[in-house]
N, C-alpha and C. Protein backbone atom coordinates (compact mmCIF):
# COMPACT_ATOMS: atom_id res chain seq x y z
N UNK A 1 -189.94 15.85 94.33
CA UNK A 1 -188.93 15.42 95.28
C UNK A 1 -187.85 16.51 95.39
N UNK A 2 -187.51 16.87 96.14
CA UNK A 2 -187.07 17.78 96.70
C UNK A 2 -185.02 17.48 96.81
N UNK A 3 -184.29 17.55 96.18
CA UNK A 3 -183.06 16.86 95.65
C UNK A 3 -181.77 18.21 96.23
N UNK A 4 -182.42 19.25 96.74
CA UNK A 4 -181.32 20.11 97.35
C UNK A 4 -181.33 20.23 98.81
N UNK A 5 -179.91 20.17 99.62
CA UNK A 5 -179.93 20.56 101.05
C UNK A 5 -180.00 21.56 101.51
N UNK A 6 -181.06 22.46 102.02
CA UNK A 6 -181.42 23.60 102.25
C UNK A 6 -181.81 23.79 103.63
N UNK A 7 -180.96 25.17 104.21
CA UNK A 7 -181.13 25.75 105.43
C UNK A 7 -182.81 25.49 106.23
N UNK A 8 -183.61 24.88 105.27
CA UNK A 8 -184.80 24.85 106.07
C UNK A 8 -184.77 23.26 106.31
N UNK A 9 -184.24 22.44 104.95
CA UNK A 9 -184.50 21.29 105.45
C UNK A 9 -183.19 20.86 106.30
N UNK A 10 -182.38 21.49 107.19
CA UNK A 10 -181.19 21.30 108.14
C UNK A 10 -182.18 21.65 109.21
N UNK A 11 -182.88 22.18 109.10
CA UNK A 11 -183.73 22.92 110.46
C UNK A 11 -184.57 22.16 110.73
N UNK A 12 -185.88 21.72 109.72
CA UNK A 12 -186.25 20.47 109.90
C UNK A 12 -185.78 19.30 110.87
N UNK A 13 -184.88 18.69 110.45
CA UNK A 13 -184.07 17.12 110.50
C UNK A 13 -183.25 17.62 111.97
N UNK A 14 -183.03 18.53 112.11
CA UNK A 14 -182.53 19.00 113.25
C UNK A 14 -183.25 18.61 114.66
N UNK A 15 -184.50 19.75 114.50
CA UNK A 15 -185.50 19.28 115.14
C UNK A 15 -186.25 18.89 115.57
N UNK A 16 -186.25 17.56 114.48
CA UNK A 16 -186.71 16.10 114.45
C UNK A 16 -185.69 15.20 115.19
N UNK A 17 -184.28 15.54 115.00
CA UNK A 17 -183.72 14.79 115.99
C UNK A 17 -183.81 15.24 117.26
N UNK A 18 -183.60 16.37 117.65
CA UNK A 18 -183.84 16.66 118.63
C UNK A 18 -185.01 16.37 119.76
N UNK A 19 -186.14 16.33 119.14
CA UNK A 19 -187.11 15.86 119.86
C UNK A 19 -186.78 14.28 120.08
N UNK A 20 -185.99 13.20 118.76
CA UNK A 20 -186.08 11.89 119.66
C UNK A 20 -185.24 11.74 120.44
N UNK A 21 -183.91 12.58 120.17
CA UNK A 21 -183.11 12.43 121.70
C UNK A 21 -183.92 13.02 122.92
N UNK A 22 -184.75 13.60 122.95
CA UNK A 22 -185.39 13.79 124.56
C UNK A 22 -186.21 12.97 124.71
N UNK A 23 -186.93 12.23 123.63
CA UNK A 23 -187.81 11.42 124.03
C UNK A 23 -187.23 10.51 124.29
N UNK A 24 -185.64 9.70 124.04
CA UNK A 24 -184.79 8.68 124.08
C UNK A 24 -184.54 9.17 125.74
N UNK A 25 -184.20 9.92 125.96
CA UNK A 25 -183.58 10.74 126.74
C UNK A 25 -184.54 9.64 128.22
N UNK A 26 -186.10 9.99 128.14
CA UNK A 26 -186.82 9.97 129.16
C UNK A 26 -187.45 8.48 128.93
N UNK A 27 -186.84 7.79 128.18
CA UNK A 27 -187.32 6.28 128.02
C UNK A 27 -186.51 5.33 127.97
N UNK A 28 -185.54 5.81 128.76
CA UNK A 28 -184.22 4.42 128.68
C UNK A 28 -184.68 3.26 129.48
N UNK A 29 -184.18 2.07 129.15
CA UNK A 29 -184.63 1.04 129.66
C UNK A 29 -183.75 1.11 131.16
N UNK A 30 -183.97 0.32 132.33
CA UNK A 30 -183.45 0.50 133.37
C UNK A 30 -182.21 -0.27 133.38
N UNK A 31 -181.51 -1.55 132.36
CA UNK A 31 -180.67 -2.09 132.16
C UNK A 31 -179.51 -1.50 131.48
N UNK A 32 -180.35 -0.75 130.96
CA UNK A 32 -179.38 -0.32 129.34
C UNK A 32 -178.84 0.94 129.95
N UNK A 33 -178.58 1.54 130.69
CA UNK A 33 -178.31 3.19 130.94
C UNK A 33 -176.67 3.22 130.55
N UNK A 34 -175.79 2.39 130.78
CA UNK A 34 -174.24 2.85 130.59
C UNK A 34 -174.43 2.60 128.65
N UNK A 35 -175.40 1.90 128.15
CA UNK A 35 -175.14 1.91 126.74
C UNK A 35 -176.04 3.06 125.87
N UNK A 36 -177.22 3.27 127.02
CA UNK A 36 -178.45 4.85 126.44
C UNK A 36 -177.03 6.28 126.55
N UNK A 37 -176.47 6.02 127.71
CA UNK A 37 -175.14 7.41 128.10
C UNK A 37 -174.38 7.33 126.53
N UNK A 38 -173.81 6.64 125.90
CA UNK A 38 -173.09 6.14 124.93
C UNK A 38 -173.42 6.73 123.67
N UNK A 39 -174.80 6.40 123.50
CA UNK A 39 -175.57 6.43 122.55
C UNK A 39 -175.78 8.20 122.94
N UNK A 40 -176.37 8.74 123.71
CA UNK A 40 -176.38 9.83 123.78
C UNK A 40 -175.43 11.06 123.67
N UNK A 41 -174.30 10.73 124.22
CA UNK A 41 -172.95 11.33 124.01
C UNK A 41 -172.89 11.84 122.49
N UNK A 42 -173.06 10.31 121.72
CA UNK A 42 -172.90 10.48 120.34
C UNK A 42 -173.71 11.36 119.92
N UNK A 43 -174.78 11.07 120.18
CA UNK A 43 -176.38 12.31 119.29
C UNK A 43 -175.79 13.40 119.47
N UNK A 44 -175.28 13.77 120.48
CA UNK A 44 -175.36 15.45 120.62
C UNK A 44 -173.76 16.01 120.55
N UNK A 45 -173.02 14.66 120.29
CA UNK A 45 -171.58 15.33 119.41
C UNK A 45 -171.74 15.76 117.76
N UNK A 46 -172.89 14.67 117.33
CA UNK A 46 -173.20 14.84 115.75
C UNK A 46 -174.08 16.11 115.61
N UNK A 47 -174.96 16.38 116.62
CA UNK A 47 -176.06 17.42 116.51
C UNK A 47 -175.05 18.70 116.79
N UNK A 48 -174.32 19.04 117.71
CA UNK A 48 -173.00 19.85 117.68
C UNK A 48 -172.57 20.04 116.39
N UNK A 49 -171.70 19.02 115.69
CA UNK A 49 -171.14 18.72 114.62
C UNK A 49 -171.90 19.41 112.88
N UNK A 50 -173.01 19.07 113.47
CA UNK A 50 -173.92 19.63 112.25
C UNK A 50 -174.46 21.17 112.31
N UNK A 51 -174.40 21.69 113.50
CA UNK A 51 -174.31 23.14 113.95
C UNK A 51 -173.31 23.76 113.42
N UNK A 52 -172.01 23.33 113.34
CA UNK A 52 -170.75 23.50 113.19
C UNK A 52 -170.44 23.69 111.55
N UNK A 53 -170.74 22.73 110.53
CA UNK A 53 -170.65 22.90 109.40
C UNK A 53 -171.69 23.95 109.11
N UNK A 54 -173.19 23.68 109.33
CA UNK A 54 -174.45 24.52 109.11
C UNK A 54 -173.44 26.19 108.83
N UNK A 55 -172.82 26.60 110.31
CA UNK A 55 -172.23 27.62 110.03
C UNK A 55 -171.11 27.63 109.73
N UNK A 56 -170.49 26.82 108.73
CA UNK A 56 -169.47 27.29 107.76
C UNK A 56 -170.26 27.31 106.22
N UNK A 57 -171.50 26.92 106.56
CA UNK A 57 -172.35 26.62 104.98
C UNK A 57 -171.66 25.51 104.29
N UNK A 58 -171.11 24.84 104.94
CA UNK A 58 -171.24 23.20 104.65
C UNK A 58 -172.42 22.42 104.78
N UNK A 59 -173.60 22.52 103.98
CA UNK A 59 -174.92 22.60 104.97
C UNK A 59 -174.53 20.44 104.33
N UNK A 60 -173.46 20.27 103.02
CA UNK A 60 -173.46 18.57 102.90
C UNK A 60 -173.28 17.72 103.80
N UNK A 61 -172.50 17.94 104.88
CA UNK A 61 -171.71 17.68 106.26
C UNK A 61 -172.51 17.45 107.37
N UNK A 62 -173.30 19.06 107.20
CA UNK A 62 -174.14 19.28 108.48
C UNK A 62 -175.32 18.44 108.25
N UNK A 63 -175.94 18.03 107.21
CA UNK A 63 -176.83 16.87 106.73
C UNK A 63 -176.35 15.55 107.00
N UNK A 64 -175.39 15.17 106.57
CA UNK A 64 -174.61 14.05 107.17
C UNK A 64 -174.72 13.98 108.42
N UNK A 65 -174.42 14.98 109.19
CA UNK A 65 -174.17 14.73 110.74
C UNK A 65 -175.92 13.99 111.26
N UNK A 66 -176.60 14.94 110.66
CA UNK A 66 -177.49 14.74 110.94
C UNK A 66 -178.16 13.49 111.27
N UNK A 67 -177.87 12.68 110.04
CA UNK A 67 -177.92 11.02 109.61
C UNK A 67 -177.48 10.50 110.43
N UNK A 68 -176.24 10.89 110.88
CA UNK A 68 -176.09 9.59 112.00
C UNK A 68 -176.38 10.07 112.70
N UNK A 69 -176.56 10.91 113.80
CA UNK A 69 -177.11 11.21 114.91
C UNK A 69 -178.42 10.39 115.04
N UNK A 70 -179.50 10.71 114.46
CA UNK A 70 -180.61 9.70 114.21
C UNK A 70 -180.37 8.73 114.26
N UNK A 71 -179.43 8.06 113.41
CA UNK A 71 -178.74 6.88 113.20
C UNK A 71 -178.89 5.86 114.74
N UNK A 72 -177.96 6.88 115.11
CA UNK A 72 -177.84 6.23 116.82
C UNK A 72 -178.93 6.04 117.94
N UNK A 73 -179.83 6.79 117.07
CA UNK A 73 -181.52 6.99 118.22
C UNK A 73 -182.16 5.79 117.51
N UNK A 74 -181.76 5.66 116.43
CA UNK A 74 -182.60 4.75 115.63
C UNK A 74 -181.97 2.99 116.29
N UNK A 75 -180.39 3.10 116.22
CA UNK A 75 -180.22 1.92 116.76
C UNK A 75 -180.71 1.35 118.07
N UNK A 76 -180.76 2.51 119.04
CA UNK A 76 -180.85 2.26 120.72
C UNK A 76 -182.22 2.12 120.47
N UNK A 77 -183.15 2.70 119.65
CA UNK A 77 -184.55 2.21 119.82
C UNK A 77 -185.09 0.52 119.43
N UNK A 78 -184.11 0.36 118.21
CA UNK A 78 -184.02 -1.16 117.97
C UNK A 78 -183.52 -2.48 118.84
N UNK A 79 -182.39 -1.58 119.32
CA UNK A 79 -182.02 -2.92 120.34
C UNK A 79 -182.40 -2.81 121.71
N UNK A 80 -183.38 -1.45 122.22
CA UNK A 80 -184.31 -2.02 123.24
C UNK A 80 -183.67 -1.42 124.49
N UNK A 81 -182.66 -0.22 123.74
CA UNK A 81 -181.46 0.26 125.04
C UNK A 81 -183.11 1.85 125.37
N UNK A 82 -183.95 2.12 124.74
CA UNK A 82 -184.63 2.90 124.72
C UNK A 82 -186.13 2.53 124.20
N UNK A 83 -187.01 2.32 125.21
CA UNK A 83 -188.26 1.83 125.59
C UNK A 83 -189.18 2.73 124.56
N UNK A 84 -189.04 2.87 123.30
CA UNK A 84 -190.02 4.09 122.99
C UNK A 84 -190.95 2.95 121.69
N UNK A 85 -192.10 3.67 121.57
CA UNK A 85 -192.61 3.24 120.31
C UNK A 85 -193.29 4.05 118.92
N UNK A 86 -192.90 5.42 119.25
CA UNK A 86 -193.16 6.28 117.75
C UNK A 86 -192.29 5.99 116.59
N UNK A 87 -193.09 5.65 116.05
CA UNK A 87 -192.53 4.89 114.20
C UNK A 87 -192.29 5.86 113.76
N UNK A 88 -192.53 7.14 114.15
CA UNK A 88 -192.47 8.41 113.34
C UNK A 88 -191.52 9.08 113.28
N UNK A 89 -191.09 9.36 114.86
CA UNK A 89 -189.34 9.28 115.13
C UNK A 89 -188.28 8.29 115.06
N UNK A 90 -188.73 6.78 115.49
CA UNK A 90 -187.81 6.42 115.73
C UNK A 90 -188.24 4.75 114.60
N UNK A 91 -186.96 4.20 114.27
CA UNK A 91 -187.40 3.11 113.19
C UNK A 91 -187.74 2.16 114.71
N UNK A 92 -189.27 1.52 114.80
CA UNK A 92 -189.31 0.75 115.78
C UNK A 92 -190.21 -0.32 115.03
């Protein structure tokens, strides 16, 4: 098990979120769009945010950010604001 935060695993988790915000991105439900905008805003202030520490080598922060960003793909996929069904990205 792997117990240190390392520039590869920020790169990783990065680009794991990244791919479910586009896939969130292109699967919003047709009801939900002022709460998918919301939800999205957030992903990519935290994905920003974690760019931001990454280069101060705060990589604890930029891991954090990370978490919730997901966080928020993970909620909108649960409550149905985002039509998707990969278990792999998203907790569905």
């Amino acid at each position: 098990m792997e117990k240190e935060i390392t520039i590869s695993k920020l790169d990783k988790y990065y680009q794991l979120t990244s791919k479910a915000l586009s896939m969130a991105k292109n699967a919003v439900a047709k009801s939900k769009q002022k709460q998918a905008n919301e939800i999205i805003i957030m992903v990519e202030c935290y994905l920003k945010d974690s760019q931001h520490f990454k280069e101060k080598n705060d990589l604890v922060n930029a891991f954090g950010c990370l978490n919730y960003a997901h966080g928020w793909l993970d909620c909108g996929a649960r409550l149905k604001i985002f039509k998707v069904t990969d278990n792999y990205l998203f907790t569905v």
